[in-house]
PDB file of N, CA and C in Angstrom:
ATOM      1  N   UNK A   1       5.887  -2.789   3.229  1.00  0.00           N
ATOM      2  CA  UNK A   1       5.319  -3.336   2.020  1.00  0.00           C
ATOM      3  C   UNK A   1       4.801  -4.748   2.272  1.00  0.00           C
ATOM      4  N   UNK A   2       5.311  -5.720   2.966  1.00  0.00           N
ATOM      5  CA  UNK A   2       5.502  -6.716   3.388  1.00  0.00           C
ATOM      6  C   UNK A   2       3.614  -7.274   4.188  1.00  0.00           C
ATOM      7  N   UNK A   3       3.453  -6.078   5.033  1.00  0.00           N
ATOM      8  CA  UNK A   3       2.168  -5.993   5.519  1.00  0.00           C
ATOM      9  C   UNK A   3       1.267  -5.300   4.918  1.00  0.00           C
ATOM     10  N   UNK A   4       1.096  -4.668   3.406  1.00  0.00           N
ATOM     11  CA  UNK A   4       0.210  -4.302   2.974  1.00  0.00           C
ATOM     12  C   UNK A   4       0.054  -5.555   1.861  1.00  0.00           C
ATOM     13  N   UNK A   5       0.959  -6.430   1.612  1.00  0.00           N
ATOM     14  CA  UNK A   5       0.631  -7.882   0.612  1.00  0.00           C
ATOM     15  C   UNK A   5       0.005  -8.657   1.759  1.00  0.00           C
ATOM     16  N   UNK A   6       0.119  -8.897   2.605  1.00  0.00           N
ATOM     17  CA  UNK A   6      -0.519  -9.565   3.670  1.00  0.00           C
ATOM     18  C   UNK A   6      -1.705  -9.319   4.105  1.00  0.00           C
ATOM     19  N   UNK A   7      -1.807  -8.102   3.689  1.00  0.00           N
ATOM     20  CA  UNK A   7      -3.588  -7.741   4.060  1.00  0.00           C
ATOM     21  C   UNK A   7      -4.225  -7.771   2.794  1.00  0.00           C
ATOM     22  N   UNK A   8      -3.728  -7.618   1.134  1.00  0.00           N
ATOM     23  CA  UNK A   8      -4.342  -8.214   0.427  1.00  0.00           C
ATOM     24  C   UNK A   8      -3.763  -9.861  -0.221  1.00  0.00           C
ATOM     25  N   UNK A   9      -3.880 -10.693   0.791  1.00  0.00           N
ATOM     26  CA  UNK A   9      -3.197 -12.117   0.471  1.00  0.00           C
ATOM     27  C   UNK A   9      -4.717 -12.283  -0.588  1.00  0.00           C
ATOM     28  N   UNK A  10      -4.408 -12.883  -1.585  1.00  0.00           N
ATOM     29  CA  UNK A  10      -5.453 -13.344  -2.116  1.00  0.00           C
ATOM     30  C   UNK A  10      -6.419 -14.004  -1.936  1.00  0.00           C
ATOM     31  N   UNK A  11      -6.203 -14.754  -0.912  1.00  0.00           N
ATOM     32  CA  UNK A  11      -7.271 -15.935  -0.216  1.00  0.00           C
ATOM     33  C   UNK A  11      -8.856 -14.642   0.689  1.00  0.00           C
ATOM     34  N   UNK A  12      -8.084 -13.726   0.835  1.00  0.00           N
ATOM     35  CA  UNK A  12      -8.620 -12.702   1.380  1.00  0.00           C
ATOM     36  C   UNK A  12      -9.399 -11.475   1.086  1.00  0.00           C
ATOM     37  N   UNK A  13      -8.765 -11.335  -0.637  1.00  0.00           N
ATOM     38  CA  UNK A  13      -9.078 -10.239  -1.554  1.00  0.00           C
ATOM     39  C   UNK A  13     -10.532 -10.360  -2.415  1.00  0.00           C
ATOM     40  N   UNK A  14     -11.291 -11.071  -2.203  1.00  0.00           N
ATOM     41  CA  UNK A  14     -12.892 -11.443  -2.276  1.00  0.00           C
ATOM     42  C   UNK A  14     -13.656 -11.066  -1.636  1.00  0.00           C
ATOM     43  N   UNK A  15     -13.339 -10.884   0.248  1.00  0.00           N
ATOM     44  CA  UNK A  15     -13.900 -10.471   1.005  1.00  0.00           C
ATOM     45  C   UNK A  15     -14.046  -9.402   1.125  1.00  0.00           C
ATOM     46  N   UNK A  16     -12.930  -8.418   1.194  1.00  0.00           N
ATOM     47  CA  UNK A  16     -12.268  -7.461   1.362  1.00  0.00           C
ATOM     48  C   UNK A  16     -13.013  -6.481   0.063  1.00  0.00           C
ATOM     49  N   UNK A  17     -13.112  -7.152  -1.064  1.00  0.00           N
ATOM     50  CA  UNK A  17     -13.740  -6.070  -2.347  1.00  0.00           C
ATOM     51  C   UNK A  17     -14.941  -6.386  -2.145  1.00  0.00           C
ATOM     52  N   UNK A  18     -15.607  -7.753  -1.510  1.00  0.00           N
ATOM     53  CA  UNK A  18     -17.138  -7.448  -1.105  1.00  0.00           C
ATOM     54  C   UNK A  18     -17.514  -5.972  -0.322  1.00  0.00           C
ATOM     55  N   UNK A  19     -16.757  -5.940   0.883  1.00  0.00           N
ATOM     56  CA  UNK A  19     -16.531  -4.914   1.920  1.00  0.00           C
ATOM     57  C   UNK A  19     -17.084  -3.699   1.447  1.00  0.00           C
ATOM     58  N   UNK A  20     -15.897  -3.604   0.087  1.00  0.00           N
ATOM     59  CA  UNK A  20     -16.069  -2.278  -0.386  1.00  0.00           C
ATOM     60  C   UNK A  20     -17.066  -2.217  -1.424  1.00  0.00           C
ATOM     61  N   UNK A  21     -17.735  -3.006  -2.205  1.00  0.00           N
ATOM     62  CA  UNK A  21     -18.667  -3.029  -3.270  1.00  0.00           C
ATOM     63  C   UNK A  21     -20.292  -2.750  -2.082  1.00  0.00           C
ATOM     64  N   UNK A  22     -19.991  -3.155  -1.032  1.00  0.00           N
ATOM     65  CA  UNK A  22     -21.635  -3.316  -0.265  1.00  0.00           C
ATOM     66  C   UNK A  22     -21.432  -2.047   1.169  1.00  0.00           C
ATOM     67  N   UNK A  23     -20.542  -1.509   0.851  1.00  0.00           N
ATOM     68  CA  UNK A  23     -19.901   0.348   1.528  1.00  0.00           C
ATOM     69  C   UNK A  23     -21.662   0.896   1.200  1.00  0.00           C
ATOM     70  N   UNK A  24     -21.899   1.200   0.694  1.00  0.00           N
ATOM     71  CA  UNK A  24     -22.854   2.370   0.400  1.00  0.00           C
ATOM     72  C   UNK A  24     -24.331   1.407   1.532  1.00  0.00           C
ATOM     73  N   UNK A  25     -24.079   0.381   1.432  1.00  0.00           N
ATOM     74  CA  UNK A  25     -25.406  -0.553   1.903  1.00  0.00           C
ATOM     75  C   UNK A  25     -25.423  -0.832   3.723  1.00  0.00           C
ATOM     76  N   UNK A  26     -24.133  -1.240   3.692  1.00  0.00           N
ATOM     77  CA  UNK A  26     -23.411  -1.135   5.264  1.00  0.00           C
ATOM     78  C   UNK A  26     -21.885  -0.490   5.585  1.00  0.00           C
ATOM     79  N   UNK A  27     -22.641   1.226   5.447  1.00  0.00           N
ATOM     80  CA  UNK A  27     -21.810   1.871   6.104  1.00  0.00           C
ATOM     81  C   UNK A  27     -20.975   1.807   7.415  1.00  0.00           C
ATOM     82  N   UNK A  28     -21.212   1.249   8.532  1.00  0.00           N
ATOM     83  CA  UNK A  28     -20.940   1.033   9.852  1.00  0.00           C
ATOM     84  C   UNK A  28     -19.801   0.022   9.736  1.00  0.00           C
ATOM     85  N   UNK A  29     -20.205  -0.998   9.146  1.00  0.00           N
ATOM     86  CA  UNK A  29     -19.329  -2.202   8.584  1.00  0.00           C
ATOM     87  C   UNK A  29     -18.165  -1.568   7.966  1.00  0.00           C
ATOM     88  N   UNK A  30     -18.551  -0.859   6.859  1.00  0.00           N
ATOM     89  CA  UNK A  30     -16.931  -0.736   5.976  1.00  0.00           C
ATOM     90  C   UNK A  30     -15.922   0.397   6.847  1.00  0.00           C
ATOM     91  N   UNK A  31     -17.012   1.079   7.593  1.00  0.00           N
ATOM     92  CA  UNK A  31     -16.052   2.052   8.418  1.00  0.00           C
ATOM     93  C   UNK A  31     -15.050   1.444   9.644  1.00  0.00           C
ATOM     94  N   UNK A  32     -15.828   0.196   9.851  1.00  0.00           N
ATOM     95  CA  UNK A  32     -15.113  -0.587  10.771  1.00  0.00           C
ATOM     96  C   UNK A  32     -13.771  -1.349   9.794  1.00  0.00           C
ATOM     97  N   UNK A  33     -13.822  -1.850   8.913  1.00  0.00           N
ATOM     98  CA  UNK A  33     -13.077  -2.108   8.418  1.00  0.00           C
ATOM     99  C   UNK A  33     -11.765  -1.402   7.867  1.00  0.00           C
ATOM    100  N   UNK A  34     -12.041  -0.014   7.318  1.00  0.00           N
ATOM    101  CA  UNK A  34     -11.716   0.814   6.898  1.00  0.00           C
ATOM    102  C   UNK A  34     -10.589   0.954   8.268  1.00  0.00           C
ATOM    103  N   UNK A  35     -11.153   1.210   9.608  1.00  0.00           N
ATOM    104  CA  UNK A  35     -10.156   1.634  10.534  1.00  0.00           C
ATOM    105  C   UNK A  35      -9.545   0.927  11.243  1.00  0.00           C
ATOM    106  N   UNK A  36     -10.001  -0.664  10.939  1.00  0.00           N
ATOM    107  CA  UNK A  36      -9.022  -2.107  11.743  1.00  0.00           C
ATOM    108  C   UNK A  36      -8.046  -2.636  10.638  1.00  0.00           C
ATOM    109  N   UNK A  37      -8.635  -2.889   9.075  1.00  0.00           N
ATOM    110  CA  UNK A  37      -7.423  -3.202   8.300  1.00  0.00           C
ATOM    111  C   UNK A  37      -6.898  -1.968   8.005  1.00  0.00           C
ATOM    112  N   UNK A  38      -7.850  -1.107   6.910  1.00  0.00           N
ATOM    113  CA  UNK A  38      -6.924  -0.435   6.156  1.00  0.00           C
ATOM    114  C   UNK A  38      -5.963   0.965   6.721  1.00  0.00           C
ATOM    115  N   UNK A  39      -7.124   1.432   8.167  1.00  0.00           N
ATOM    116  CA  UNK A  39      -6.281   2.573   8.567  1.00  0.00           C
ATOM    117  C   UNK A  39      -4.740   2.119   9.007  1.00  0.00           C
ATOM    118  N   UNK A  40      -4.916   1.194  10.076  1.00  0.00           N
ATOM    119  CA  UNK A  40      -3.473   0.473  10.188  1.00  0.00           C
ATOM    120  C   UNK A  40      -2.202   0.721   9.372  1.00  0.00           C
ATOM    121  N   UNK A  41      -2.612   0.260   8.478  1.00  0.00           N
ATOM    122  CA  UNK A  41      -1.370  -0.105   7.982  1.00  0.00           C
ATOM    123  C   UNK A  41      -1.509   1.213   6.791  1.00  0.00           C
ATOM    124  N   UNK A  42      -2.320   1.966   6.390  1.00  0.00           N
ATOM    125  CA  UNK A  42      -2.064   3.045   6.223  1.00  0.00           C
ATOM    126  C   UNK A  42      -1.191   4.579   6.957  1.00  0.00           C
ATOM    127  N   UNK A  43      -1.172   4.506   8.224  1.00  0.00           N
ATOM    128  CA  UNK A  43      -0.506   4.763   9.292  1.00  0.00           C
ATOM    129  C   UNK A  43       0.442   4.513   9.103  1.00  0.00           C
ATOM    130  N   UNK A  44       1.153   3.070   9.198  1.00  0.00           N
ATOM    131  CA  UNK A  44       1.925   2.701   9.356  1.00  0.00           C
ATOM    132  C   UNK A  44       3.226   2.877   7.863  1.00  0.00           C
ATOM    133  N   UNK A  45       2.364   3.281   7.020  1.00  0.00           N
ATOM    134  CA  UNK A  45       3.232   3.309   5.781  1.00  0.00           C
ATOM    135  C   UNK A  45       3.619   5.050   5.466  1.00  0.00           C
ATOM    136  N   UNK A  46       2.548   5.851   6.219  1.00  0.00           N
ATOM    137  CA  UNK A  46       2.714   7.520   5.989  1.00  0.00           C
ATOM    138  C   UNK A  46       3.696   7.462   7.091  1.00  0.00           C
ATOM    139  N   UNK A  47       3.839   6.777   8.118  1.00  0.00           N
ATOM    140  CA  UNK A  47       4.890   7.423   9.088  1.00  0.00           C
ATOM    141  C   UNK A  47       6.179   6.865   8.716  1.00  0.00           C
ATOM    142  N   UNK A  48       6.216   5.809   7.583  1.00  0.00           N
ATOM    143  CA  UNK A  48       7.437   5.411   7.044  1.00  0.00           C
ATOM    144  C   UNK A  48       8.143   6.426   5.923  1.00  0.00           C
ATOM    145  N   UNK A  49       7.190   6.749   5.482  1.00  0.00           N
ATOM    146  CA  UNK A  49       7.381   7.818   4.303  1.00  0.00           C
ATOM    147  C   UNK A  49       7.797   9.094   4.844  1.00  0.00           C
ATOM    148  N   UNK A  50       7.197   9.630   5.887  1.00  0.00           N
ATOM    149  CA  UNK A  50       7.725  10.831   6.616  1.00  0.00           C
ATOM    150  C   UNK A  50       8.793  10.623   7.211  1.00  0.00           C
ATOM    151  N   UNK A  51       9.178   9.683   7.507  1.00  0.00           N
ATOM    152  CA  UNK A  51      10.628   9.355   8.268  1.00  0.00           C
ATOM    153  C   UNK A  51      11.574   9.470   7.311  1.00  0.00           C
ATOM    154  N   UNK A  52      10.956   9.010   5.862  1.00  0.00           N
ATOM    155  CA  UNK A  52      12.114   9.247   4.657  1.00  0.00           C
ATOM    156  C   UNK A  52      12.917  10.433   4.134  1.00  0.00           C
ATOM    157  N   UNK A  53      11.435  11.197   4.374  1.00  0.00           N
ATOM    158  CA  UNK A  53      11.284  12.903   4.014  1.00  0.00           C
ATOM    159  C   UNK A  53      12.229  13.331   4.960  1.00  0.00           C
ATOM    160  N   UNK A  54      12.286  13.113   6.403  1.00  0.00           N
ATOM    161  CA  UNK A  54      13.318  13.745   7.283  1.00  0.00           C
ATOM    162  C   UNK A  54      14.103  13.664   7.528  1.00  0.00           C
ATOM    163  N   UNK A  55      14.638  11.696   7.051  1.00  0.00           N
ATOM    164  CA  UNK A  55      16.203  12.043   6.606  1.00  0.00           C
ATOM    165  C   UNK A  55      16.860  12.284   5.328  1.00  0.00           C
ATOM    166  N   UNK A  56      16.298  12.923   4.483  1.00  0.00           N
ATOM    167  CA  UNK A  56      16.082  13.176   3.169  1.00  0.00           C
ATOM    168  C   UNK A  56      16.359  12.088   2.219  1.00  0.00           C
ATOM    169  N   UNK A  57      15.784  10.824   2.119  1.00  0.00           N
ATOM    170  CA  UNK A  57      15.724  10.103   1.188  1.00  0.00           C
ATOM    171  C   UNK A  57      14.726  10.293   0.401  1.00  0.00           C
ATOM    172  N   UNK A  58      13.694  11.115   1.009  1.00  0.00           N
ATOM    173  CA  UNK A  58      12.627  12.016  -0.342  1.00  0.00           C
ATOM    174  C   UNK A  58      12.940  12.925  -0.547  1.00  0.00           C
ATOM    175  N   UNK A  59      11.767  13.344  -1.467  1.00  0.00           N
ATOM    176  CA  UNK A  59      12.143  15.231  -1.226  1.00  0.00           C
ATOM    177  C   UNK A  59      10.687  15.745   0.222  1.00  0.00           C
ATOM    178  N   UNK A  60      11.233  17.272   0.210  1.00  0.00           N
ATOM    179  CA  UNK A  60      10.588  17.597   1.690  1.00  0.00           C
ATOM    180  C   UNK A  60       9.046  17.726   0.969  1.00  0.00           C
ATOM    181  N   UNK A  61       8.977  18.266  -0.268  1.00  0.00           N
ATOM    182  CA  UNK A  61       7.688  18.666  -0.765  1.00  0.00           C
ATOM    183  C   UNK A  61       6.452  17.205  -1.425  1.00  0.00           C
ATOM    184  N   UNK A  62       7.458  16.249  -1.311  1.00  0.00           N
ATOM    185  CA  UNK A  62       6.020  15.037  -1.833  1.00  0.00           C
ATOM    186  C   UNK A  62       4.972  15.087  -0.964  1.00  0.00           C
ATOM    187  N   UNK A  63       4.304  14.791  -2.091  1.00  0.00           N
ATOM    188  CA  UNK A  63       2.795  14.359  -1.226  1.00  0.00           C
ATOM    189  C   UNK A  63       2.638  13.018  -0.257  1.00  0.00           C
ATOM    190  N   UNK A  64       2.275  13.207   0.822  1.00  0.00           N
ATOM    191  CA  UNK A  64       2.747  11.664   1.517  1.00  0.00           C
ATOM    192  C   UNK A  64       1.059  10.874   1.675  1.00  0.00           C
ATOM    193  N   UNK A  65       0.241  11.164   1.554  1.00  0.00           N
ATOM    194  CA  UNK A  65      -0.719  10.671   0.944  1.00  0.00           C
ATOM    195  C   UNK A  65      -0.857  10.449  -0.144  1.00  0.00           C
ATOM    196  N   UNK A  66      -0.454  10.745  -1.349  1.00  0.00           N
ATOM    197  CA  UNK A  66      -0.335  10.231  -2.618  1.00  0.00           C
ATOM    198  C   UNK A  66       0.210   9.169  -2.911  1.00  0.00           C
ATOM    199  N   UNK A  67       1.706   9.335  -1.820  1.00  0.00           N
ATOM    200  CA  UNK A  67       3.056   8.635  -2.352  1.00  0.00           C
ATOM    201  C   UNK A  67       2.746   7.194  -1.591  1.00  0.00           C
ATOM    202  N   UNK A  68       1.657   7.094  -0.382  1.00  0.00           N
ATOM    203  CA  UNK A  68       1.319   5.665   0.483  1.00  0.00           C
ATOM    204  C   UNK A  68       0.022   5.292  -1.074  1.00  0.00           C
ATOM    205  N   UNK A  69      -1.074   6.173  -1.000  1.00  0.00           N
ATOM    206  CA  UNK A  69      -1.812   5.538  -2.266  1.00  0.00           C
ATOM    207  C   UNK A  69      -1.655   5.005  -3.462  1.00  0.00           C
ATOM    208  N   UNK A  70       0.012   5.440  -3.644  1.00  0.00           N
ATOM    209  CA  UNK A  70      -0.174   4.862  -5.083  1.00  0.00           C
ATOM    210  C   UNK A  70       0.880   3.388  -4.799  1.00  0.00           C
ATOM    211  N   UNK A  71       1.484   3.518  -3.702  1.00  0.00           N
ATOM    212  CA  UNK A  71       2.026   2.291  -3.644  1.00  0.00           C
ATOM    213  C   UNK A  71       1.053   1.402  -2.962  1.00  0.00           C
ATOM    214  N   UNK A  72      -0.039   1.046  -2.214  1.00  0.00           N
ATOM    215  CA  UNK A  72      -1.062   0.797  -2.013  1.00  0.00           C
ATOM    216  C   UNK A  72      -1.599   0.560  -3.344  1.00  0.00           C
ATOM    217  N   UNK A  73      -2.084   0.993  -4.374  1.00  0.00           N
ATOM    218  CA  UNK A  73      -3.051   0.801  -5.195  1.00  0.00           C
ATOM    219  C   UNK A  73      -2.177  -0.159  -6.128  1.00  0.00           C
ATOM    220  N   UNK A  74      -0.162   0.030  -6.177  1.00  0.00           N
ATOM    221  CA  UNK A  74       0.294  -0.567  -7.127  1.00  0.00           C
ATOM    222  C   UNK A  74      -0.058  -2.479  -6.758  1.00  0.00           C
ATOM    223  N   UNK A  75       0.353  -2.386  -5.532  1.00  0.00           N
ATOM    224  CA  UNK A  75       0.293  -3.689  -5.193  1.00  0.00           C
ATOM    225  C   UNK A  75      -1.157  -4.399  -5.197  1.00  0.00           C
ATOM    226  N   UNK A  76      -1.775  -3.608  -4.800  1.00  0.00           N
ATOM    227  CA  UNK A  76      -3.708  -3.822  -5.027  1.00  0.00           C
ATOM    228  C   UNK A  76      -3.643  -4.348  -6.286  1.00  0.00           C
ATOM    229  N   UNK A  77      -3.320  -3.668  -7.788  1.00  0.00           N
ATOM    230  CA  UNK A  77      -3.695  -3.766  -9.074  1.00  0.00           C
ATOM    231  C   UNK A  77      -2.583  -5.317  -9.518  1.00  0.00           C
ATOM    232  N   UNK A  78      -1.394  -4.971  -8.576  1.00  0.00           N
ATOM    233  CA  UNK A  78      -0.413  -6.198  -9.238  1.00  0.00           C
ATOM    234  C   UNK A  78      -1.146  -7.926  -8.550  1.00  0.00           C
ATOM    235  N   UNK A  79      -1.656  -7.576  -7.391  1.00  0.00           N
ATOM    236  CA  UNK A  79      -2.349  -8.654  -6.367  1.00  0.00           C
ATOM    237  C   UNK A  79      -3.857  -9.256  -7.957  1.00  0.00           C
ATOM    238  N   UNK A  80      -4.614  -8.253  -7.828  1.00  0.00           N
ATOM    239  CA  UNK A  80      -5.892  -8.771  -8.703  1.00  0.00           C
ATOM    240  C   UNK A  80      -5.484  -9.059 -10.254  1.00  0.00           C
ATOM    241  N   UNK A  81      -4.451  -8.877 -10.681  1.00  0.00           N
ATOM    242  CA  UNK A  81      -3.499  -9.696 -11.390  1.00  0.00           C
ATOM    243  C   UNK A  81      -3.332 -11.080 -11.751  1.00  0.00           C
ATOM    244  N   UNK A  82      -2.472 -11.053 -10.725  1.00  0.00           N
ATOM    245  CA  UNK A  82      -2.016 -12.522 -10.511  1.00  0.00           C
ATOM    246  C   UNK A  82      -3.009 -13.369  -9.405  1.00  0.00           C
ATOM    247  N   UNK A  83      -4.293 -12.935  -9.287  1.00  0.00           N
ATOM    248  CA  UNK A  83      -5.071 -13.865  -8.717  1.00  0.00           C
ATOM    249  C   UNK A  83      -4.857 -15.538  -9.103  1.00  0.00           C
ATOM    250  N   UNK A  84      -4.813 -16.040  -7.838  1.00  0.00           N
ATOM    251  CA  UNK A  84      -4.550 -17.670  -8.556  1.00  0.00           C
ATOM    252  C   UNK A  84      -3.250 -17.953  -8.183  1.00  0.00           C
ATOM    253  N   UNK A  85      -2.443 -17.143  -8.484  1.00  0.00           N
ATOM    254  CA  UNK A  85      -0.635 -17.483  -8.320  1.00  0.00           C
ATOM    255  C   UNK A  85       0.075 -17.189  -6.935  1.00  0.00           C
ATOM    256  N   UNK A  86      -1.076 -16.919  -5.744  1.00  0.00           N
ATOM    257  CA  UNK A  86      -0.600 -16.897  -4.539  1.00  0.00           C
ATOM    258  C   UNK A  86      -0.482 -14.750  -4.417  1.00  0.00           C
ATOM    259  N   UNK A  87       0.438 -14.794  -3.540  1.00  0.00           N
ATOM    260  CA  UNK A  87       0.739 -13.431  -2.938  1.00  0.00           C
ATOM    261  C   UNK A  87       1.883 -12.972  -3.317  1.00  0.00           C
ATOM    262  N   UNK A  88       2.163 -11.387  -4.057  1.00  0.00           N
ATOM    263  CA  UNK A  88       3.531 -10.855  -4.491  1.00  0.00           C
ATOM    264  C   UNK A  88       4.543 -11.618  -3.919  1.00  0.00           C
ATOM    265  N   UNK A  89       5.762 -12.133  -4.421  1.00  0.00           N
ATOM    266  CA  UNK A  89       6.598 -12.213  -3.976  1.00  0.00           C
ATOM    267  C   UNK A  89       7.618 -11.381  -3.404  1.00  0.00           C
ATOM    268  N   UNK A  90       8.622 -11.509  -2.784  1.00  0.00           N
ATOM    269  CA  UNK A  90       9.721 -10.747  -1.917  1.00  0.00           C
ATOM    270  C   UNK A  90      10.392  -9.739  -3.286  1.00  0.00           C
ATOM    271  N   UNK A  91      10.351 -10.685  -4.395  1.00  0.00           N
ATOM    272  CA  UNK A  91      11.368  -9.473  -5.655  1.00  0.00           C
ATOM    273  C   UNK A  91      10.274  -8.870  -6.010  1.00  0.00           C
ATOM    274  N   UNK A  92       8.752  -9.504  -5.886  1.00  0.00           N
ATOM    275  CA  UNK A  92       8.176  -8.173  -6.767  1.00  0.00           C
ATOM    276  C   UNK A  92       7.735  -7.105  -5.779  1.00  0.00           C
ATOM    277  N   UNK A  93       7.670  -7.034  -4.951  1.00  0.00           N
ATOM    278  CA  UNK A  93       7.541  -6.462  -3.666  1.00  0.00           C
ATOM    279  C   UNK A  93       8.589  -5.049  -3.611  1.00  0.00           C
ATOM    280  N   UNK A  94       9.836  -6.142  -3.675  1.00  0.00           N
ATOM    281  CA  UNK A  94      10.995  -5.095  -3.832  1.00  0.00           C
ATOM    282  C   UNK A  94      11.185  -3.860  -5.251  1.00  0.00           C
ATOM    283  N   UNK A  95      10.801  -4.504  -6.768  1.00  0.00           N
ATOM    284  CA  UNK A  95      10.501  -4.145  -7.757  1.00  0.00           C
ATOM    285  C   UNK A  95       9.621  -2.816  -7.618  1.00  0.00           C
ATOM    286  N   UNK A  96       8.456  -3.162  -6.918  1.00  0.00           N
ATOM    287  CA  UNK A  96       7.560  -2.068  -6.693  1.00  0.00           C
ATOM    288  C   UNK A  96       8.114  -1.093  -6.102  1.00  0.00           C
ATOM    289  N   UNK A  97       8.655  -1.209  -4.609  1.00  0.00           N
ATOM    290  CA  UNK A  97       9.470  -0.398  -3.681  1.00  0.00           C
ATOM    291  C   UNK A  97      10.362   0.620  -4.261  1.00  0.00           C
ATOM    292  N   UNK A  98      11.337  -0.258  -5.438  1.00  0.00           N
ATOM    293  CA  UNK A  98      12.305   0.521  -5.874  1.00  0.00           C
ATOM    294  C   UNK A  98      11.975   1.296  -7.118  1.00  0.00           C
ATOM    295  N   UNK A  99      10.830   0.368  -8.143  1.00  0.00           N
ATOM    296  CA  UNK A  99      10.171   2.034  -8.791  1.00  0.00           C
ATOM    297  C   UNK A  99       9.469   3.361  -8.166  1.00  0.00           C
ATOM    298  N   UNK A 100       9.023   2.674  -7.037  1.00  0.00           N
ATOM    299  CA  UNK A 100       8.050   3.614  -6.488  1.00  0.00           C
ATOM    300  C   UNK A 100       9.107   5.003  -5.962  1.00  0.00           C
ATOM    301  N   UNK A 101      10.326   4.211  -5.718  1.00  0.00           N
ATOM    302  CA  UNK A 101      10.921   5.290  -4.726  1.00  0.00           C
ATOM    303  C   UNK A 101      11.750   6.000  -5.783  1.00  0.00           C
ATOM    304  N   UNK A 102      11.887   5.553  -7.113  1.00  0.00           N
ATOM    305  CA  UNK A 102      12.064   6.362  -7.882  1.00  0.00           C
ATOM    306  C   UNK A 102      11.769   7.452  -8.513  1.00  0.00           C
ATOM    307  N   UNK A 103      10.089   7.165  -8.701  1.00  0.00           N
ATOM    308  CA  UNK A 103       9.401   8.027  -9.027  1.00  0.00           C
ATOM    309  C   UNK A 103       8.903   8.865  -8.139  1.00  0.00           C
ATOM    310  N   UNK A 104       8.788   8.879  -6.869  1.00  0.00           N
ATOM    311  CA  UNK A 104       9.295  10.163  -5.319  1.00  0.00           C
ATOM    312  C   UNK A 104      10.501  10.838  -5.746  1.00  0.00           C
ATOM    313  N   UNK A 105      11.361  10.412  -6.622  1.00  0.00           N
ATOM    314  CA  UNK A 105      12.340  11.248  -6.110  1.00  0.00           C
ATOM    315  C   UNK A 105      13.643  10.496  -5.497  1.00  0.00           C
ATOM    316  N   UNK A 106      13.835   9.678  -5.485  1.00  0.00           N
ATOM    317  CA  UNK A 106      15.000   9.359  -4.495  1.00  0.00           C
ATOM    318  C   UNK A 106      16.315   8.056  -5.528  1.00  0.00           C
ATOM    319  N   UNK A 107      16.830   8.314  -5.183  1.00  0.00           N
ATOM    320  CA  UNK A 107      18.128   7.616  -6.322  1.00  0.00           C
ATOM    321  C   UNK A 107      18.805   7.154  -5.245  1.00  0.00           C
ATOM    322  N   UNK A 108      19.378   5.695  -5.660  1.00  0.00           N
ATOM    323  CA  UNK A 108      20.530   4.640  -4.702  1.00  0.00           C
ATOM    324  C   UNK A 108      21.379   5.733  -4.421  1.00  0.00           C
ATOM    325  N   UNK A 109      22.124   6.040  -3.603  1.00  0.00           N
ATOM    326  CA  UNK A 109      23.508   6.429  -3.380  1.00  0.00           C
ATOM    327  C   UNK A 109      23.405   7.549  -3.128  1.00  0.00           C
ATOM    328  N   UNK A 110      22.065   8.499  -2.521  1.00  0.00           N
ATOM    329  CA  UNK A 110      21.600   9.787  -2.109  1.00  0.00           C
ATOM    330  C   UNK A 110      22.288  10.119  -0.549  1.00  0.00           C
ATOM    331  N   UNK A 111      22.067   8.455  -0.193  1.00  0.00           N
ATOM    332  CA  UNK A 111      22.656   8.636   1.553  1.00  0.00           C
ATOM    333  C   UNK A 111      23.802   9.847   1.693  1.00  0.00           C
TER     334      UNK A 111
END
């Protein structure tokens, strides 16, 4: 979670929605982008999620592309928010984490 607030730090999140608003104009560009920021750490968050699924802190049937997009999009929508006030903090970060993993499916004390 930690590195998907870091790739939308706000100082950054201007550029980044240029990127995608001027996609249709310079395709080559956003595809490059697309696979140095966002595939990254998209990767990096489905193979976290599948690791969850297999030691069953999910369930086996979530969608694991859904379940990286919508935590992706939560922090996206909470980031263009609070534009101005810096980058999520560590509790809201965590806040997100622990609704998110609620709504997957998964409850404290499943271990």
């Amino acid at each position: 979670m930690a590195r998907v607030v870091e790739l939308m730090d706000p100082q950054d999140l201007g550029i980044q929605l240029r990127l995608v608003a001027d996609a249709p104009r310079h395709p080559k560009l956003f595809a490059a982008f697309q696979d140095k920021v966002m595939g990254g750490a998209s990767t990096r968050l489905t193979s976290l999620l599948r690791r969850a699924v297999a030691r069953g802190e999910l369930p086996e049937d979530i969608d694991i592309g859904w379940a990286a997009d919508a935590l992706i999009g939560v922090v996206f929508m909470r980031t263009v928010r609070s534009l101005g006030k810096g980058p999520l903090s560590v509790a809201a970060q965590r806040r997100i984490v622990t609704s998110m993993l609620t709504t997957f499916g998964y409850a404290p004390g499943d271990e």
